[in-house]
Protein backbone atom coordinates (compact mmCIF):
# COMPACT_ATOMS: atom_id res chain seq x y z
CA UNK A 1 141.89 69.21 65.22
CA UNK A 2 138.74 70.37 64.04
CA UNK A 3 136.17 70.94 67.09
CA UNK A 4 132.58 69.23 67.01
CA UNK A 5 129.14 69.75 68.25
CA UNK A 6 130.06 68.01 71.32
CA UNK A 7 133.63 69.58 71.94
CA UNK A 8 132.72 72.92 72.02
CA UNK A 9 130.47 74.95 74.32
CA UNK A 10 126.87 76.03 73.96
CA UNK A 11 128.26 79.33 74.17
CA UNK A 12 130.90 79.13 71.45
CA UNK A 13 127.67 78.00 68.69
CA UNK A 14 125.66 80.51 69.80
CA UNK A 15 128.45 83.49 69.33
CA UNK A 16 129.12 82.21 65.93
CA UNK A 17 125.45 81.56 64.86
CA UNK A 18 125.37 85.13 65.49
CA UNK A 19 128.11 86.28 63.63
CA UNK A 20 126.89 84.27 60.39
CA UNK A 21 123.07 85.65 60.61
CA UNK A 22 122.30 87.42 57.22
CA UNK A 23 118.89 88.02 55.32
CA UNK A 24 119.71 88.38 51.64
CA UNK A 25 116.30 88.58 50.71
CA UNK A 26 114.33 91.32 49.14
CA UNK A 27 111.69 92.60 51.39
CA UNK A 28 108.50 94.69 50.52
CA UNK A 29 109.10 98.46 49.79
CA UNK A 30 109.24 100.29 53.10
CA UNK A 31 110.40 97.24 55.66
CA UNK A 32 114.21 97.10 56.75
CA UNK A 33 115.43 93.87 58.52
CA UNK A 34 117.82 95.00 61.74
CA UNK A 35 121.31 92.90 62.42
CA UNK A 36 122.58 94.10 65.38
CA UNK A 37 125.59 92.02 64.60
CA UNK A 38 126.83 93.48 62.02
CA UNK A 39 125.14 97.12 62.46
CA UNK A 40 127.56 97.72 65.14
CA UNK A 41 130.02 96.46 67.60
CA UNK A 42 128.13 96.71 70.90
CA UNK A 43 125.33 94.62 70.54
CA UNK A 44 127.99 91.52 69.40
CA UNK A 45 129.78 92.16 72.67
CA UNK A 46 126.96 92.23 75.04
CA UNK A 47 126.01 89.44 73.76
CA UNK A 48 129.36 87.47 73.78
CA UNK A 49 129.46 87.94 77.13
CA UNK A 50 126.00 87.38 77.75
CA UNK A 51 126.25 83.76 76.52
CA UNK A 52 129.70 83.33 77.77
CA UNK A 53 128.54 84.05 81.21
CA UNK A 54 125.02 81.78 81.28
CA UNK A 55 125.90 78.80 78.41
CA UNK A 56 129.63 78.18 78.72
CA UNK A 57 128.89 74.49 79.26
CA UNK A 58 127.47 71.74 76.53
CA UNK A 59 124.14 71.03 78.51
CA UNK A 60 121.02 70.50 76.12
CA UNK A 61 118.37 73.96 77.23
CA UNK A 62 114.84 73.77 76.42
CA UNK A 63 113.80 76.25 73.72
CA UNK A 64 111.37 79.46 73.80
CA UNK A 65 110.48 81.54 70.66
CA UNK A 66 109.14 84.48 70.34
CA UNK A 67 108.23 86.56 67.01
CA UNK A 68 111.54 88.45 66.03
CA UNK A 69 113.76 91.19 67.68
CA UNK A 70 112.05 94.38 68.69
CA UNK A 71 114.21 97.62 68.55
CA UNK A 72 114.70 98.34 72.02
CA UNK A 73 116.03 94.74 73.25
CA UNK A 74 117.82 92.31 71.25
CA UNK A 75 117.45 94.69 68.66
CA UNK A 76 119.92 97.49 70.82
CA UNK A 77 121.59 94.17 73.03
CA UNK A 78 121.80 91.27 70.71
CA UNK A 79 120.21 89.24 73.20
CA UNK A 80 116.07 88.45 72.78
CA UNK A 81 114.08 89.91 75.59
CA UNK A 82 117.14 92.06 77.06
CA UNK A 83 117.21 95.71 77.03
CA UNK A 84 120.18 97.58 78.05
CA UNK A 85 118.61 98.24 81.74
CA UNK A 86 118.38 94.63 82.67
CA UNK A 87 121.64 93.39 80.68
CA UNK A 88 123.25 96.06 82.81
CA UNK A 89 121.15 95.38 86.37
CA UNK A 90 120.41 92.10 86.46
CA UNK A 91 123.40 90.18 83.69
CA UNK A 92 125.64 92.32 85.38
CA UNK A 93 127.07 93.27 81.87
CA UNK A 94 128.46 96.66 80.91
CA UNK A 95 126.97 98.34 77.99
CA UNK A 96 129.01 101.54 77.82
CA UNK A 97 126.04 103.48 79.85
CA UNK A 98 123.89 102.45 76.96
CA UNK A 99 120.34 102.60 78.54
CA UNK A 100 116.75 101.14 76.75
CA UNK A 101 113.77 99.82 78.91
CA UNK A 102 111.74 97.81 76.67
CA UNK A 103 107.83 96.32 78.07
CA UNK A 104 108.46 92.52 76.94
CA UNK A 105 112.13 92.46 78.65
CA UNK A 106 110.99 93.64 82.24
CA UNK A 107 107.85 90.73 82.15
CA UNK A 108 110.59 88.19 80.75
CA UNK A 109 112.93 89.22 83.76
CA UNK A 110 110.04 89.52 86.33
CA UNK A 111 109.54 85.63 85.27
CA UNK A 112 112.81 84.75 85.57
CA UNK A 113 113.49 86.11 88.71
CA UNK A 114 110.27 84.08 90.24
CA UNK A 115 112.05 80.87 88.22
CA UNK A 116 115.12 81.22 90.58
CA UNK A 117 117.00 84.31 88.57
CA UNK A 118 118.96 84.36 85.61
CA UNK A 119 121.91 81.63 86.41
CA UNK A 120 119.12 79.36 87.02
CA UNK A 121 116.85 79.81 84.26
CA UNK A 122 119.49 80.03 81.21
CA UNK A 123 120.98 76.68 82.84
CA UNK A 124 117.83 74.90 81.51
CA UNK A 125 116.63 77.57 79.31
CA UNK A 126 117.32 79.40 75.66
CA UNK A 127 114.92 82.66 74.42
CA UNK A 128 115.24 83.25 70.73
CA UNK A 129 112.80 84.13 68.02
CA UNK A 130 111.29 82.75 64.62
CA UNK A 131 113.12 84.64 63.63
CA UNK A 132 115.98 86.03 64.92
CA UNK A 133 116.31 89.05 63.10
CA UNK A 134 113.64 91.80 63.49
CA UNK A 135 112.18 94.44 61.40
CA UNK A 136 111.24 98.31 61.10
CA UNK A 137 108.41 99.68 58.91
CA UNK A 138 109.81 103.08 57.24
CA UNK A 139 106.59 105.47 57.65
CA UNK A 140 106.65 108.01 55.04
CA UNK A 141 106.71 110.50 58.13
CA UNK A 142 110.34 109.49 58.97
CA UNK A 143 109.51 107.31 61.94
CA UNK A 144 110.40 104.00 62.55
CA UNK A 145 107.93 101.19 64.39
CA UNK A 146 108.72 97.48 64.96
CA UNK A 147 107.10 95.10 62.33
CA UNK A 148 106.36 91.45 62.80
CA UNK A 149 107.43 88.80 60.36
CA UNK A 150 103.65 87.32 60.26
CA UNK A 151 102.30 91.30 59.81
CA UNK A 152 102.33 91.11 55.97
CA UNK A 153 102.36 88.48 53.85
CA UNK A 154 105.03 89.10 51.31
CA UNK A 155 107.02 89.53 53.76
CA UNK A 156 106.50 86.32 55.79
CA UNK A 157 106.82 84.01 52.11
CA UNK A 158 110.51 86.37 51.67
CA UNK A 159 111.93 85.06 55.20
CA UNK A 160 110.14 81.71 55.81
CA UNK A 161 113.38 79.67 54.25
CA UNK A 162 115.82 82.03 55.93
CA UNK A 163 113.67 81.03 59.51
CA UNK A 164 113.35 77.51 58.90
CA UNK A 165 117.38 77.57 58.24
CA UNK A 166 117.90 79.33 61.44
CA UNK A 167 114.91 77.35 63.37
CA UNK A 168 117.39 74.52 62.22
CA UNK A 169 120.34 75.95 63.10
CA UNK A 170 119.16 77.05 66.75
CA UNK A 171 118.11 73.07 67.39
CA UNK A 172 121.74 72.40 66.57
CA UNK A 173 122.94 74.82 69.54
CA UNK A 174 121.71 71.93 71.79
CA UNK A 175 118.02 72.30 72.00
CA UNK A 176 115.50 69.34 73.25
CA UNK A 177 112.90 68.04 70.60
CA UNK A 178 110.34 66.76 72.44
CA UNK A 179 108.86 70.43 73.88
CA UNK A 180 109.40 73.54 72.46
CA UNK A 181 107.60 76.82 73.96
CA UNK A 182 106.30 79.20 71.95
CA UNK A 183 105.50 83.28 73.14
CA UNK A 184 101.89 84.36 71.67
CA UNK A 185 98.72 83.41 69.74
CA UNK A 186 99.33 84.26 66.34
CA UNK A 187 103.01 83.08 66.50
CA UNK A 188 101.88 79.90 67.38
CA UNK A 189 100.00 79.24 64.30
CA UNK A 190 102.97 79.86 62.06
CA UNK A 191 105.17 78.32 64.34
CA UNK A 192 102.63 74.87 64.44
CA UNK A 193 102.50 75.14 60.21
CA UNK A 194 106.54 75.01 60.02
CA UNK A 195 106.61 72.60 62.62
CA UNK A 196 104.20 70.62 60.98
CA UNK A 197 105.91 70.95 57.52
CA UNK A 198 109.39 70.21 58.80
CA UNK A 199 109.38 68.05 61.63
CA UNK A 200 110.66 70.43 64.33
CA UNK A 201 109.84 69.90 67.84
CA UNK A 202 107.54 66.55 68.74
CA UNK A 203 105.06 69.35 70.59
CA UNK A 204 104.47 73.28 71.08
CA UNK A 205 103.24 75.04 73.98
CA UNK A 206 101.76 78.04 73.77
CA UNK A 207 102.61 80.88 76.24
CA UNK A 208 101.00 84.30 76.11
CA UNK A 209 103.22 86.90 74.60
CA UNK A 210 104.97 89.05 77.16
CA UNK A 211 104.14 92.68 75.46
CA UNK A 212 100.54 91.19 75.53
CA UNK A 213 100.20 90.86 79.18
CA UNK A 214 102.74 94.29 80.36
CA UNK A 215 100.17 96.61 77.52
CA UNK A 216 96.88 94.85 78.27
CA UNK A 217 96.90 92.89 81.12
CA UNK A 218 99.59 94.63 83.46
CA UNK A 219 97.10 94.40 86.56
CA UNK A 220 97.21 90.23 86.37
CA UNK A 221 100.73 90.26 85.22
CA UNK A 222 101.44 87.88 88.49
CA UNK A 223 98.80 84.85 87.50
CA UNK A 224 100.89 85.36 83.67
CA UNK A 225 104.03 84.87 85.19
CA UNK A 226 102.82 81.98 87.66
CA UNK A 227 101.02 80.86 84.31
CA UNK A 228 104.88 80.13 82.51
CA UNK A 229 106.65 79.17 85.29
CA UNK A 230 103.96 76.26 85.99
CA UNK A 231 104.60 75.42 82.20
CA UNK A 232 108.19 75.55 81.85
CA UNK A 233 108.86 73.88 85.54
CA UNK A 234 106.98 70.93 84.06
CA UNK A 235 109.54 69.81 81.29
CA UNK A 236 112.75 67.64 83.06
């Protein structure tokens, strides 16, 4: 019997929308997209057992997007705003004494533990990006620095289809319509021009981005975090 929608978990999509992400696309000389997924085996079993552990049931999650991957979380973890130090600390999953701290994870978990902690919050919520691979710039020194999707324009007209097909794909996982939240300024003006050109989400609500507030505004970071969980405790 072929399983549906409704027959399987929230946790069984989301493991194999990760397994099918791919960006066939060619992107501007000196940009490399990252796939944990298929770059190695770690990140696709932290994240198995991630979503196994806080989705394994068919209930419909509220959705919040940030820009795309960044090296050191889901880009190391497969799991958006996760390093290794809270998938290990706080999920309580192994990564083989892996260890990355990454700025955006420790605000997102620093929220979530004022929301109730993690069982709590991924009961009624689901972080993933535009789009949910990220990206490196190449510098001709050698070094590698995370690059938006919005930071160059070639590049954002290369991956807009491949986003929209995954923006789709994530409100099949079992995401609510009528609110979706979105993490930062500028993402929230291409988020609000897909949204508007495809029909998305009935409304966005813009939260400020969490490497925003832990570079620049570290010394409020508690009116930030009181600032989302006012926001998100308001959808039902």
């Amino acid at each position: 019997m072929t399983k549906t929608k409704e027959s399987t978990t929230f946790a069984a999509r989301m493991k194999s929308f990760n397994r099918g992400l791919r960006l066939n696309v060619k992107l501007p000389l000196g940009i490399r997209a990252m796939n944990p997924f298929v770059e190695g085996p770690l990140a696709l079993r932290c994240a198995d057992a991630f979503y196994d552990k806080y989705y394994a049931d068919t209930k419909p999650r509220w959705g919040i997007f940030g820009i795309n991957p960044g090296r050191f979380g889901a880009g190391l973890t497969g799991v958006p705003f996760t390093d290794f130090k809270r998938m290990q600390q706080i999920c309580g999953i192994d990564t083989d004494g892996n260890s990355s701290n990454e700025p955006s994870s420790f605000f997102i978990y620093t929220m979530i533990a004022a929301m109730g902690g993690a069982a709590k919050f991924y009961k009624r919520y689901y972080i993933n990006s535009l789009c949910p691979l990220g990206f490196v710039l190449e510098k001709t020194t050698g070094r590698r620095v995370n690059y938006n999707y919005y930071d160059d324009p070639v590049l954002f007209a290369a991956v807009k289809p491949f986003m929209v097909k995954t923006l789709r794909q994530q409100i099949a996982l079992g995401l609510r319509r009528e609110k979706a939240f979105c993490l930062g300024k500028k993402n929230l003006l291409y988020f609000a021009k897909l949204n508007d050109e495809y029909g998305l989400f009935d409304e966005l609500v813009e939260v400020p981005h969490p490497r925003y507030v832990v570079q620049y505004k570290f010394n409020s970071m508690q009116s930030y975090i009181e600032d989302y969980c006012e926001k998100f405790r308001a959808v039902r």
